[in-house]
C-alpha atoms as a PDB file:
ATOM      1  CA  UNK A   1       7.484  29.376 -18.495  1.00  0.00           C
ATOM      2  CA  UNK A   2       6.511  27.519 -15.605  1.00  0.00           C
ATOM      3  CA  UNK A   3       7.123  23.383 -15.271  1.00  0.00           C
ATOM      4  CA  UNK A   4       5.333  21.049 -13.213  1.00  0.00           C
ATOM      5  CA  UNK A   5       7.077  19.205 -10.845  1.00  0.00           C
ATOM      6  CA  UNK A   6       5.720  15.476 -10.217  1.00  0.00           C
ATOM      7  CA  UNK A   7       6.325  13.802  -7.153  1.00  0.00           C
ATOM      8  CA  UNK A   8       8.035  10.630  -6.984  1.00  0.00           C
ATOM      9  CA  UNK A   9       6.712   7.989  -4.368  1.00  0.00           C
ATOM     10  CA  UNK A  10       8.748   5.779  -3.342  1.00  0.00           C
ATOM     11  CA  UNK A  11       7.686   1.957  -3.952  1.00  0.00           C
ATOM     12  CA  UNK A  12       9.785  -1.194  -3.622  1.00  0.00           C
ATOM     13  CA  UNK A  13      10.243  -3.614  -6.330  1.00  0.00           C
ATOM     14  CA  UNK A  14       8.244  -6.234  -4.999  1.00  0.00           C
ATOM     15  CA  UNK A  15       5.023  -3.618  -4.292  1.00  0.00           C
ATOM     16  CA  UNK A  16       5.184  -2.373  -7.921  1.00  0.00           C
ATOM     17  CA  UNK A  17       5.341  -5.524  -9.208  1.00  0.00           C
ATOM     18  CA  UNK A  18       2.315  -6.536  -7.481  1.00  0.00           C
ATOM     19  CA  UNK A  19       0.680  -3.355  -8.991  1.00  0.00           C
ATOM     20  CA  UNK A  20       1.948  -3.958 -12.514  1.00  0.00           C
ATOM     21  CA  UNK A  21       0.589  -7.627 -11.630  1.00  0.00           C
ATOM     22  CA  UNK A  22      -3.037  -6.204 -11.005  1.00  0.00           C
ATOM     23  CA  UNK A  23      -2.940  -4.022 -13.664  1.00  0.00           C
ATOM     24  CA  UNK A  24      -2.241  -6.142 -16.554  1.00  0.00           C
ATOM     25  CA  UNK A  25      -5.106  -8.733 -14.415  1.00  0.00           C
ATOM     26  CA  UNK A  26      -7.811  -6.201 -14.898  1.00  0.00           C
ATOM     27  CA  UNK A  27      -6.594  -4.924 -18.133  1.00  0.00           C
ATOM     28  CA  UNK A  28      -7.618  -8.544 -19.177  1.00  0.00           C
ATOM     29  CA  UNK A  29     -10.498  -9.049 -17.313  1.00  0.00           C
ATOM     30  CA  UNK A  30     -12.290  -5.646 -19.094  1.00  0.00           C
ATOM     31  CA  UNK A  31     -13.175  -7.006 -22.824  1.00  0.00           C
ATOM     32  CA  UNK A  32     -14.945  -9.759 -21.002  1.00  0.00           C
ATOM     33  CA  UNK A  33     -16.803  -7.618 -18.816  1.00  0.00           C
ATOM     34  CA  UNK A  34     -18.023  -5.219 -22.163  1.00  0.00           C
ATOM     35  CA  UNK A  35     -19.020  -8.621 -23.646  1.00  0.00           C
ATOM     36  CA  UNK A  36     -20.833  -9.124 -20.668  1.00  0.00           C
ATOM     37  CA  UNK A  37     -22.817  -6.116 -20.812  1.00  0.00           C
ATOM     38  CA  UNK A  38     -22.934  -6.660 -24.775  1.00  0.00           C
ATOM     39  CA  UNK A  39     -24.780  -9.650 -24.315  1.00  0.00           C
ATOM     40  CA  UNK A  40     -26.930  -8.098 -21.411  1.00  0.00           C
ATOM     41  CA  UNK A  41     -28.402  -5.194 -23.868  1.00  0.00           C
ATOM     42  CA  UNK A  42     -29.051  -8.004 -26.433  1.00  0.00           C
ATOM     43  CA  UNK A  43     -31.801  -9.412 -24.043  1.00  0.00           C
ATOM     44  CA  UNK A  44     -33.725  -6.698 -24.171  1.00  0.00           C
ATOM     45  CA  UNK A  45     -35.033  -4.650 -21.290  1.00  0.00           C
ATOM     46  CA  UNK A  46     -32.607  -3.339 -18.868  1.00  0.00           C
ATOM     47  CA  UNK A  47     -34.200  -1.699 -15.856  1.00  0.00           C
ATOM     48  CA  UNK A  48     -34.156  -5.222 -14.508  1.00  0.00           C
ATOM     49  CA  UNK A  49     -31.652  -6.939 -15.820  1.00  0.00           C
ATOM     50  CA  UNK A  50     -29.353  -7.702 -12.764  1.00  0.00           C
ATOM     51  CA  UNK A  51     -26.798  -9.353 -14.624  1.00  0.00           C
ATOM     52  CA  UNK A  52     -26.586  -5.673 -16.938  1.00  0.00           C
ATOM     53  CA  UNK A  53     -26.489  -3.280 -14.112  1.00  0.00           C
ATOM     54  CA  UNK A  54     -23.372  -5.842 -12.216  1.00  0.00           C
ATOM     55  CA  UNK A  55     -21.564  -5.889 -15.565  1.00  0.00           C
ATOM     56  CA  UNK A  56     -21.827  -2.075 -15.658  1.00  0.00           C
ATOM     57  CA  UNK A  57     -20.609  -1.370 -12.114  1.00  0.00           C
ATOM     58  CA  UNK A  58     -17.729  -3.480 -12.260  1.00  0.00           C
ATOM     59  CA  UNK A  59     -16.721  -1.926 -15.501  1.00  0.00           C
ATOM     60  CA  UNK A  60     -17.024   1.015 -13.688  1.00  0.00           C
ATOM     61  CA  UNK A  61     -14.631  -0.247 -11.046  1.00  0.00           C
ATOM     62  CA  UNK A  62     -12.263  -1.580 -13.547  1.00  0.00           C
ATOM     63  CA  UNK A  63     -11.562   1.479 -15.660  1.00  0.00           C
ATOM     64  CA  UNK A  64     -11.275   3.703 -12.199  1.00  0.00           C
ATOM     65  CA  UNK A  65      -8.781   1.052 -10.661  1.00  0.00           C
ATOM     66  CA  UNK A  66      -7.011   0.624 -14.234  1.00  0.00           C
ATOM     67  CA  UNK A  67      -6.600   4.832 -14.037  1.00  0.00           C
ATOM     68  CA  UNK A  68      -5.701   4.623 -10.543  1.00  0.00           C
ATOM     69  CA  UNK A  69      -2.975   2.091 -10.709  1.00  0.00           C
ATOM     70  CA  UNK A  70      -1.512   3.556 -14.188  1.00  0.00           C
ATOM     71  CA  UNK A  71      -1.552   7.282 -12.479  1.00  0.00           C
ATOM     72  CA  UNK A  72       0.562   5.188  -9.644  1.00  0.00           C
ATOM     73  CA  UNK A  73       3.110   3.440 -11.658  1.00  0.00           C
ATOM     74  CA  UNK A  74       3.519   6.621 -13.433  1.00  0.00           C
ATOM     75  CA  UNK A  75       4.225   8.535 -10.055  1.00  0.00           C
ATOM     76  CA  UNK A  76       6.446   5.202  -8.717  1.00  0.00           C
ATOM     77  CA  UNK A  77      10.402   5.414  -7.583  1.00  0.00           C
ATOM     78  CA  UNK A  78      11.427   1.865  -7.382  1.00  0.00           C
ATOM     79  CA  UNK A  79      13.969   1.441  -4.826  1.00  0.00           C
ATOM     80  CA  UNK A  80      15.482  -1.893  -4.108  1.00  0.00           C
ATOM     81  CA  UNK A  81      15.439  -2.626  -0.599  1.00  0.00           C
ATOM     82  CA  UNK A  82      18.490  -5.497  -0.642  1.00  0.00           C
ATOM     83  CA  UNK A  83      20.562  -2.958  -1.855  1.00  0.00           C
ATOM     84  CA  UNK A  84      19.880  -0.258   1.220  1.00  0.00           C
ATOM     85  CA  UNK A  85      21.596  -0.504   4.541  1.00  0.00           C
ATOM     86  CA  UNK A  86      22.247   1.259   7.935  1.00  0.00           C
ATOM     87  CA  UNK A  87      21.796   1.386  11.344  1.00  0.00           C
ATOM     88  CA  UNK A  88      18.925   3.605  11.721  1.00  0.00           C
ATOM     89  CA  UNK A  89      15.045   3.107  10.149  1.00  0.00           C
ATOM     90  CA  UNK A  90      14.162   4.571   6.322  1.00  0.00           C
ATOM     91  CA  UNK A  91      12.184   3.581   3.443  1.00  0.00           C
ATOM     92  CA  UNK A  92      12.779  -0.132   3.029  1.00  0.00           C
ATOM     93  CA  UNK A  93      13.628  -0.971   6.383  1.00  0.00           C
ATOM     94  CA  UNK A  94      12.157  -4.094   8.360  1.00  0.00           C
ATOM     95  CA  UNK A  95      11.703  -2.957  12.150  1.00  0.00           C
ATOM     96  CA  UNK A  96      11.419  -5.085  15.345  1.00  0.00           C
ATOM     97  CA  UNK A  97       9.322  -3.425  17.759  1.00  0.00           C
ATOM     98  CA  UNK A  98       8.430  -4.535  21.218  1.00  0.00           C
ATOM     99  CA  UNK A  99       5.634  -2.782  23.850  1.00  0.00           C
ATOM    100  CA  UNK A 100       4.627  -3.179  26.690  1.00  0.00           C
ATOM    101  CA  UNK A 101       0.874  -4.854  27.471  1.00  0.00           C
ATOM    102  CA  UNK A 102      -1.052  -3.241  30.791  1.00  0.00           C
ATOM    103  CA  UNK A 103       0.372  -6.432  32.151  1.00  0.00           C
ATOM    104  CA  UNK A 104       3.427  -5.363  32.022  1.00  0.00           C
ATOM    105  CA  UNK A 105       3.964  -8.405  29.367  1.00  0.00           C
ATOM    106  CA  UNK A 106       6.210  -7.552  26.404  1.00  0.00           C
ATOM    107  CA  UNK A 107       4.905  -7.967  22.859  1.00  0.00           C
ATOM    108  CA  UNK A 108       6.702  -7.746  20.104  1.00  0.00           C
ATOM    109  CA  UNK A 109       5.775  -6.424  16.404  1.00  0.00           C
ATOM    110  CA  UNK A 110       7.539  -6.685  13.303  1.00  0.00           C
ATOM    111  CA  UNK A 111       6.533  -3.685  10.116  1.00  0.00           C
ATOM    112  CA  UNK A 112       8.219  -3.295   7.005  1.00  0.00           C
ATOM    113  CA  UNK A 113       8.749   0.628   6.153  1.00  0.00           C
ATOM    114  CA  UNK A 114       7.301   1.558   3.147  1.00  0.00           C
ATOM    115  CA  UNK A 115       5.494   4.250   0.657  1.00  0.00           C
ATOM    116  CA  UNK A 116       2.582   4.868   0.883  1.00  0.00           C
ATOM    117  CA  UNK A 117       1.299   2.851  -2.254  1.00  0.00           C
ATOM    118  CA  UNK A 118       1.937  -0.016  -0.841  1.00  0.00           C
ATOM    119  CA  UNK A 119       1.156   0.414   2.720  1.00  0.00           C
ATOM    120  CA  UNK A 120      -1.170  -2.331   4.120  1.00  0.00           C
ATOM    121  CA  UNK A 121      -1.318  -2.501   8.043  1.00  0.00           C
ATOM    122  CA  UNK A 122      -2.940  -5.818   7.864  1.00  0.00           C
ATOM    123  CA  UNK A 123       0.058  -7.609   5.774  1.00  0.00           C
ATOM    124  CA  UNK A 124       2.627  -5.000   8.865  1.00  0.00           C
ATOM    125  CA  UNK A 125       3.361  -2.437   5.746  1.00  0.00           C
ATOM    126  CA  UNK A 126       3.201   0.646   7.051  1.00  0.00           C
ATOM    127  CA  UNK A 127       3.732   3.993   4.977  1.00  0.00           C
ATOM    128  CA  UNK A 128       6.593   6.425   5.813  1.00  0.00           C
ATOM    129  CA  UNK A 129       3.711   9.205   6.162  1.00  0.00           C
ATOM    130  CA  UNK A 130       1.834   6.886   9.250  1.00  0.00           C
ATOM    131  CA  UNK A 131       2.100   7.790  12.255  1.00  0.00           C
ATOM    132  CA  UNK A 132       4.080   5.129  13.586  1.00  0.00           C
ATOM    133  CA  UNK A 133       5.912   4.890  10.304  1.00  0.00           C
ATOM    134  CA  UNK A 134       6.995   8.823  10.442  1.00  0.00           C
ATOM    135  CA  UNK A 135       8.004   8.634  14.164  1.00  0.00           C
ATOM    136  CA  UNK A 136      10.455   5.460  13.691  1.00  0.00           C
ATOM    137  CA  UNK A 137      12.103   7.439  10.649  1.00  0.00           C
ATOM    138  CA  UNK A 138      15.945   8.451  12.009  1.00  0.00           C
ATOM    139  CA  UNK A 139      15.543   6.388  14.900  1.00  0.00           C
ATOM    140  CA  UNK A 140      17.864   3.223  16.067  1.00  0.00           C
ATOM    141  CA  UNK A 141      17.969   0.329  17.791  1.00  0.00           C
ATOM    142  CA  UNK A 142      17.466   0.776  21.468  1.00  0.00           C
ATOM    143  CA  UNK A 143      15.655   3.954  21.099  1.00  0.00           C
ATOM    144  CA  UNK A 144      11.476   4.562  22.198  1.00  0.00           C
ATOM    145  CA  UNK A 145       9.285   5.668  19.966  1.00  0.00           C
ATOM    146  CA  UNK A 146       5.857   7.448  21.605  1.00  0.00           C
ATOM    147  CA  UNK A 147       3.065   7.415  19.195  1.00  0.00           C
ATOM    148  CA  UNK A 148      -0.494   8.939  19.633  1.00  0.00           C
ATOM    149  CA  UNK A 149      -3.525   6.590  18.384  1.00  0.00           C
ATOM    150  CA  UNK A 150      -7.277   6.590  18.783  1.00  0.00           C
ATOM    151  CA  UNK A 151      -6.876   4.503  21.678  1.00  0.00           C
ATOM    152  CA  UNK A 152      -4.053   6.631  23.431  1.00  0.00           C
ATOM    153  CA  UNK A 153      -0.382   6.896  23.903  1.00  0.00           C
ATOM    154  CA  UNK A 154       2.112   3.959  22.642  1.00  0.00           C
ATOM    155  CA  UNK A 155       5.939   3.671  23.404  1.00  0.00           C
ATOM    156  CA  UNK A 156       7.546   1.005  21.208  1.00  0.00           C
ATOM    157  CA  UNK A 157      11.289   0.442  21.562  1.00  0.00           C
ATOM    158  CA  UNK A 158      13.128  -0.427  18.187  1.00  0.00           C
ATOM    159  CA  UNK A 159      14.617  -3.628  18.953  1.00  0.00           C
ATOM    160  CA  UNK A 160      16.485  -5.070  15.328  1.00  0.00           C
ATOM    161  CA  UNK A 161      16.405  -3.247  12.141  1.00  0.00           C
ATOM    162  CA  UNK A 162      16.641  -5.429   8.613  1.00  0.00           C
ATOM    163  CA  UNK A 163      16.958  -4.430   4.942  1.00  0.00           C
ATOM    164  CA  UNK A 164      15.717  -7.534   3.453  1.00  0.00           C
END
């Protein structure tokens, strides 16, 4: 008899909130949006009714996001990242970077490590599967990290790690 094996992904408290959060949100917003679409049919012709076709594509959008985030939770590991520690980057960890500009000016960046549920480059979450995020895995403070990206080579050099 064979058994599936599910994979956990790892997920801190704070990111699986936030998708519990949205969840519930659009778990709520749905009834409106079939009244919506109620009310749309009860006006009659549809091939032009704007107000119908919106209704229906966001209904759409809720019931594939609802799946998606419920598929998610179901898949989560929630780790709590206040309770981790250490002196070299993992899941959870909050990492100092600095680089060097073509003017030889430094610049610094700061990511949070996480899974990649949660990754969002924009808000300096990266996923443990990026390719930044994979390289700094193991490493410690004072060590370079060379990374390959669209626009070339990058060597960052770990300056603090945090678990916070």
């Amino acid at each position: 008899m064979a058994s599936s094996i599910i994979n956990k992904c790892p997920i801190t408290k704070e990111g699986f909130e936030h998708m519990q959060a949205e969840l519930e949100k659009l778990k709520e917003e749905k009834p409106s949006v079939i009244q919506a679409i109620s009310d749309a049919r009860d006006q009659g012709d549809l091939s032009e009714n704007a107000e119908y076709h919106a209704a229906r594509e966001r209904l759409g959008f809720i019931e594939g996001r609802i799946m998606e985030l419920e598929s998610k939770l179901s898949h989560a590991e929630v780790i709590e990242v206040k309770d981790l520690s250490g002196d070299s980057v993992m899941f959870g960890a909050t990492v100092t970077l600095s680089m060097l500009n073509d003017d030889d000016s430094e610049v610094e960046y700061l990511y949070k490590i996480v899974g990649e549920y949660e990754a969002d480059v924009s808000k300096q979450l990266i996923s443990t599967s990026s390719p930044l995020g994979s390289a700094l895995i193991g490493k410690k403070v004072g060590e370079y990290v060379e990374v390959v990206v669209p626009s070339g080579e990058k060597l960052y050099k770990i300056v603090k790690i945090e678990f916070k």
